[in-house]
Protein backbone atom coordinates (compact mmCIF):
# COMPACT_ATOMS: atom_id res chain seq x y z
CA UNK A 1 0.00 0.00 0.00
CA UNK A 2 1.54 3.64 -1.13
CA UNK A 3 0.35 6.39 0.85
CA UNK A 4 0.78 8.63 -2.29
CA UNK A 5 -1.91 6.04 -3.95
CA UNK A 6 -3.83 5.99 -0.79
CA UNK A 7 -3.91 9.94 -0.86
CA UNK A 8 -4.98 10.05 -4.35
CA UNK A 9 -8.05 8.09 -4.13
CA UNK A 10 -9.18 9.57 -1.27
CA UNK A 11 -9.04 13.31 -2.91
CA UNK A 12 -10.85 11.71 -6.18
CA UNK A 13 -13.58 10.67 -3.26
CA UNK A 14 -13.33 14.00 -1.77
CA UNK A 15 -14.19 15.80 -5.03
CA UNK A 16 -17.33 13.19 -5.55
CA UNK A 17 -18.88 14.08 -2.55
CA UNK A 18 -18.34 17.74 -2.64
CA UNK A 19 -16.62 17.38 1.46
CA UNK A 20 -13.34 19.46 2.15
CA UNK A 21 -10.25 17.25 3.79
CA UNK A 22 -11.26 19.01 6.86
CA UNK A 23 -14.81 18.39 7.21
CA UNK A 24 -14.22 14.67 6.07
CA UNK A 25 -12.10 14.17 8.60
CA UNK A 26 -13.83 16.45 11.60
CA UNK A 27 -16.85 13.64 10.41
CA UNK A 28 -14.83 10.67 10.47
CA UNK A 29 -13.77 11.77 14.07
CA UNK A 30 -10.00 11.83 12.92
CA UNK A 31 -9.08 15.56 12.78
CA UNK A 32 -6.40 16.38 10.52
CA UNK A 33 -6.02 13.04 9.25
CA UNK A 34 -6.50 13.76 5.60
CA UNK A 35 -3.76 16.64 5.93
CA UNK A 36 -1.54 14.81 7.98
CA UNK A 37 -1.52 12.33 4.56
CA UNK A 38 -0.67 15.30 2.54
CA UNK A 39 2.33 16.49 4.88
CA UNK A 40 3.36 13.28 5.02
CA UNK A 41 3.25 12.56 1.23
CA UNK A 42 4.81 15.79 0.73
CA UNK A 43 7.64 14.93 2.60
CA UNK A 44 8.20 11.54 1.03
CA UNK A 45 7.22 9.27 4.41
CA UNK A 46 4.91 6.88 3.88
CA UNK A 47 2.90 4.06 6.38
CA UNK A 48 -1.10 4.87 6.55
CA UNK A 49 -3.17 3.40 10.07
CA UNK A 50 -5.95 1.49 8.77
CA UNK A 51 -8.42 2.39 11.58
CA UNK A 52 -8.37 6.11 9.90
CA UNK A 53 -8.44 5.02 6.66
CA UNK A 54 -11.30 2.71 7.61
CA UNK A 55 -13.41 5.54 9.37
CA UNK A 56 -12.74 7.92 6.29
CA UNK A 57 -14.12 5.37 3.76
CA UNK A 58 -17.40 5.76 5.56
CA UNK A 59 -17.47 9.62 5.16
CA UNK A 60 -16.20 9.21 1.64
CA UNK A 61 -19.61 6.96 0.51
CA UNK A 62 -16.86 4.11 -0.45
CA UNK A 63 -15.10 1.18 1.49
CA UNK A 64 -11.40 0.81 3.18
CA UNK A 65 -10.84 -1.82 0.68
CA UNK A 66 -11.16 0.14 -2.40
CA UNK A 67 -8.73 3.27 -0.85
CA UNK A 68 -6.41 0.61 0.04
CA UNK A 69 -5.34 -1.18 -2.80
CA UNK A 70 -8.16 0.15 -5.60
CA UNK A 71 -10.22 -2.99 -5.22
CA UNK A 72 -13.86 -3.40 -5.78
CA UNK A 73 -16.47 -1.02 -6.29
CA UNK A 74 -15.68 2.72 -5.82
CA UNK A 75 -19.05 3.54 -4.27
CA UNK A 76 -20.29 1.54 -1.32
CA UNK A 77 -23.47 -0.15 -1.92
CA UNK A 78 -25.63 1.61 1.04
CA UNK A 79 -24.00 5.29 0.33
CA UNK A 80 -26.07 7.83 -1.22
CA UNK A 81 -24.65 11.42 -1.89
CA UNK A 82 -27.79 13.18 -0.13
CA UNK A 83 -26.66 11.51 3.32
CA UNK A 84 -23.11 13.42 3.50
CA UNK A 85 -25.16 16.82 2.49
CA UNK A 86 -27.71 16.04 5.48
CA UNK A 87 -24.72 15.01 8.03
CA UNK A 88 -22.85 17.97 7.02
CA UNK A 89 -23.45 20.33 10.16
CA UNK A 90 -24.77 23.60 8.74
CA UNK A 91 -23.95 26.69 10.73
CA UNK A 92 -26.84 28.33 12.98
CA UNK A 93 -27.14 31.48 12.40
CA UNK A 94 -26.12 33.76 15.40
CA UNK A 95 -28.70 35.48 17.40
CA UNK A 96 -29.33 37.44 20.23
CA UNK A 97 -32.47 38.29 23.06
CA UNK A 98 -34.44 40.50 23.25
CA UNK A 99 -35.26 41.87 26.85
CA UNK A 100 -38.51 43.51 25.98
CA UNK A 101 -39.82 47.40 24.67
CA UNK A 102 -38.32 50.38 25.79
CA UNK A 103 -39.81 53.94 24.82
CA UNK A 104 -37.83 56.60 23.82
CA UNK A 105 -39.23 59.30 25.41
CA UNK A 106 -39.07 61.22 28.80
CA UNK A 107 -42.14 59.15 30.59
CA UNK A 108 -41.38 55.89 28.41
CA UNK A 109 -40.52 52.79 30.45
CA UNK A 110 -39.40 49.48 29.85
CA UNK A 111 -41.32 46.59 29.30
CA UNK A 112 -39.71 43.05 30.04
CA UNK A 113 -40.86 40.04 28.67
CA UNK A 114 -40.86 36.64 30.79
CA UNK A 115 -38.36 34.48 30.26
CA UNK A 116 -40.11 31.64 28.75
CA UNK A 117 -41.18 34.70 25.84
CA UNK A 118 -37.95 35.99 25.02
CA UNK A 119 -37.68 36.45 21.85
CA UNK A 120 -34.72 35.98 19.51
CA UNK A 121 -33.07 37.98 16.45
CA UNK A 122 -30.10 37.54 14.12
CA UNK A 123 -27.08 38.88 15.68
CA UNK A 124 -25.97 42.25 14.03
CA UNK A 125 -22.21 42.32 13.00
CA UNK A 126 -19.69 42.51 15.87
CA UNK A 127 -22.16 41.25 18.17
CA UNK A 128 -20.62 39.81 21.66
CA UNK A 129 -21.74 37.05 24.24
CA UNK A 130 -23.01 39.90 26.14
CA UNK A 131 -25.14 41.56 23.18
CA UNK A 132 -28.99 42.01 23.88
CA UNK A 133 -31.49 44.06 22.00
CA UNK A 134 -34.49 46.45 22.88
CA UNK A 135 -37.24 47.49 20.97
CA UNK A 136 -37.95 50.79 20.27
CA UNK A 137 -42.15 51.40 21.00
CA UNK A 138 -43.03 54.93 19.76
CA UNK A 139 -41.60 57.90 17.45
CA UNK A 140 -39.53 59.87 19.96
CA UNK A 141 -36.63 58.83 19.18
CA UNK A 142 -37.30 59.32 15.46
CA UNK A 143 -40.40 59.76 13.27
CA UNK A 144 -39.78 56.24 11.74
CA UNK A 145 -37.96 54.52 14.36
CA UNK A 146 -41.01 53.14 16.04
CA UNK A 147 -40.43 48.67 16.10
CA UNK A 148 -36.79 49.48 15.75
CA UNK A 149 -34.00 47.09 17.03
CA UNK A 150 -31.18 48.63 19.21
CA UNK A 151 -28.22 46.60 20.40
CA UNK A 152 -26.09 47.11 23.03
CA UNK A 153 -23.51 45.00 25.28
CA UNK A 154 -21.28 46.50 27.51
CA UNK A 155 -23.32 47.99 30.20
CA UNK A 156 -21.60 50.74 32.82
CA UNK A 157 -22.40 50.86 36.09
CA UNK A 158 -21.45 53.67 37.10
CA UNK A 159 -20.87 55.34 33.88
CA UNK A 160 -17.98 56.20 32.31
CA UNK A 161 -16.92 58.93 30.59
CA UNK A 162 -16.47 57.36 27.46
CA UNK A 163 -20.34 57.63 26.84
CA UNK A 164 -20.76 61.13 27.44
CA UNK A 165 -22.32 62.40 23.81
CA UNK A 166 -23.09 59.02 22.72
CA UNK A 167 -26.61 57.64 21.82
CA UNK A 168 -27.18 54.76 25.03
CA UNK A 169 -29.36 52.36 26.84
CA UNK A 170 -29.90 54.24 30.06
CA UNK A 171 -31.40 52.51 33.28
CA UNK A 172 -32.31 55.60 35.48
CA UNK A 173 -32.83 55.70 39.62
CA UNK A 174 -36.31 55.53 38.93
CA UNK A 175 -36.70 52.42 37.32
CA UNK A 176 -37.11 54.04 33.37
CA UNK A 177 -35.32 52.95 30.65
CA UNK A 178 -34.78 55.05 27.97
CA UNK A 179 -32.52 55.34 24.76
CA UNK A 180 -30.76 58.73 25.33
CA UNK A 181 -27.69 60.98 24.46
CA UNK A 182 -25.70 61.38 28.40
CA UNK A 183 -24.38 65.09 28.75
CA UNK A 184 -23.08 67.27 31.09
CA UNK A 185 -25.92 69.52 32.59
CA UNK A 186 -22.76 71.90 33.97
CA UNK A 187 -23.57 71.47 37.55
CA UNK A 188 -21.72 67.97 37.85
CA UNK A 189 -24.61 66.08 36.89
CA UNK A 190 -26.24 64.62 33.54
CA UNK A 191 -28.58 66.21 31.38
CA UNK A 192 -30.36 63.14 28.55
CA UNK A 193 -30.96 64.47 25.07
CA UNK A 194 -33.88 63.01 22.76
CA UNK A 195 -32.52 62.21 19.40
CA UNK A 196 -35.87 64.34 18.13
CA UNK A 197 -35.65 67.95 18.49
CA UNK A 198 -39.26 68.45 19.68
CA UNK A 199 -38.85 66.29 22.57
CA UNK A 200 -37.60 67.57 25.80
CA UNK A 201 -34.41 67.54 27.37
CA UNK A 202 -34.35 65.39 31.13
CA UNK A 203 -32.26 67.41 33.63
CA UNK A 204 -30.81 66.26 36.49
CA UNK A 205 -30.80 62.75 35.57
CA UNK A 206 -30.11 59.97 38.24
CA UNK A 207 -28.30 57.56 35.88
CA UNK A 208 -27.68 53.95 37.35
CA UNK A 209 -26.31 52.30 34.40
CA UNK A 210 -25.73 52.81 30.85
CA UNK A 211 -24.51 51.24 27.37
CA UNK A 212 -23.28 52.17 24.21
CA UNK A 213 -25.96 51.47 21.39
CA UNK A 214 -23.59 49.19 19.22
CA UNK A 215 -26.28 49.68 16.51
CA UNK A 216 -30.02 50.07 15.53
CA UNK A 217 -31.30 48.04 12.34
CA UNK A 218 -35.30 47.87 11.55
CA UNK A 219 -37.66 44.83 12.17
């Protein structure tokens, strides 16, 4: 048996059923065994463990036989191409919760689903382990804005001064939560600006946490 041989057949398989060396391997539960051959045919050494070769023929939709020594049929008997395309684990699309509706103006407070009704969204880009979403419930925050999404992940407790003049999710001392700009009112405290110009300014706000809005997207 000539690993070079061995090697060959095994990419002509590869190329039948459409599978990369590293997924056929990650499914035969030998990982890196089909580039391992390559290195090692590369570099002229040759020797193949049957056991892998044997667990790859099953991934491959032929027999150990036939990528041993070329004998037999190509195709095993009970293969069929659709089973490698339904064992191929297909990536699940990343999402994130949704903790419930938040208003955006000055007398707009949150609204928490239960636990058993969170709901989940795809994940907008650069999303984190820690990113959650709120929905916006009324025009305050924009004339078109009402139902929109708004990320955000690294909450600040107390805030920083990083999110000074930045739009954020703001939990305040009495138990709102709004989506706000945090400035300085000039006296040492904060003053929260609407992103619409007709809505009010809230002065003297008691901030208890806040976090960057990573991004907003519509539903």
């Amino acid at each position: 048996m000539i690993l070079k041989d061995i090697l060959a057949r095994i990419e002509q398989r590869l190329r039948a059923t459409g599978l990369s060396a590293d997924a056929a391997s990650k499914m035969a539960d030998k990982p890196d065994a089909i580039r391992n051959m390559r290195r090692a045919v590369k570099a002229g050494r040759g020797g193949v463990n049957t056991g892998t070769v044997e667990a790859l023929a099953g991934v491959l939709g032929t027999t150990a036989v036939w990528l041993l020594k070329a004998e037999g049929e190509e195709t095993s008997a009970d293969w069929r191409s659709e089973d490698v395309a339904h064992s191929i684990e297909k990536p699940r699309a990343r999402t994130v919760r949704v903790k419930g509706y938040v208003g955006a103006g000055d007398a707009a407070h949150f609204y928490k689903v239960s636990d058993e009704a969170f709901e989940e969204v795809a994940a907008p880009d650069g999303a984190t382990d820690q990113t959650v979403a709120v929905e916006i419930r009324g025009t305050s925050w924009g004339r078109f804005m009402n139902t929109w999404l708004v990320f955000y992940d690294d909450v600040r407790s107390p805030i920083t001064e990083d999110l000074l003049g930045q739009p954020c999710v703001i939990g305040l001392a009495d138990d709102r939560i709004l989506i706000k700009v945090i400035k300085r009112d000039g006296n040492g405290g904060y003053r929260l600006v609407s992103n619409n110009p007709n809505e009010p300014d809230i002065d003297h706000a008691e901030i208890e946490w806040a976090a960057k809005v990573t991004s907003m997207r519509p539903r």
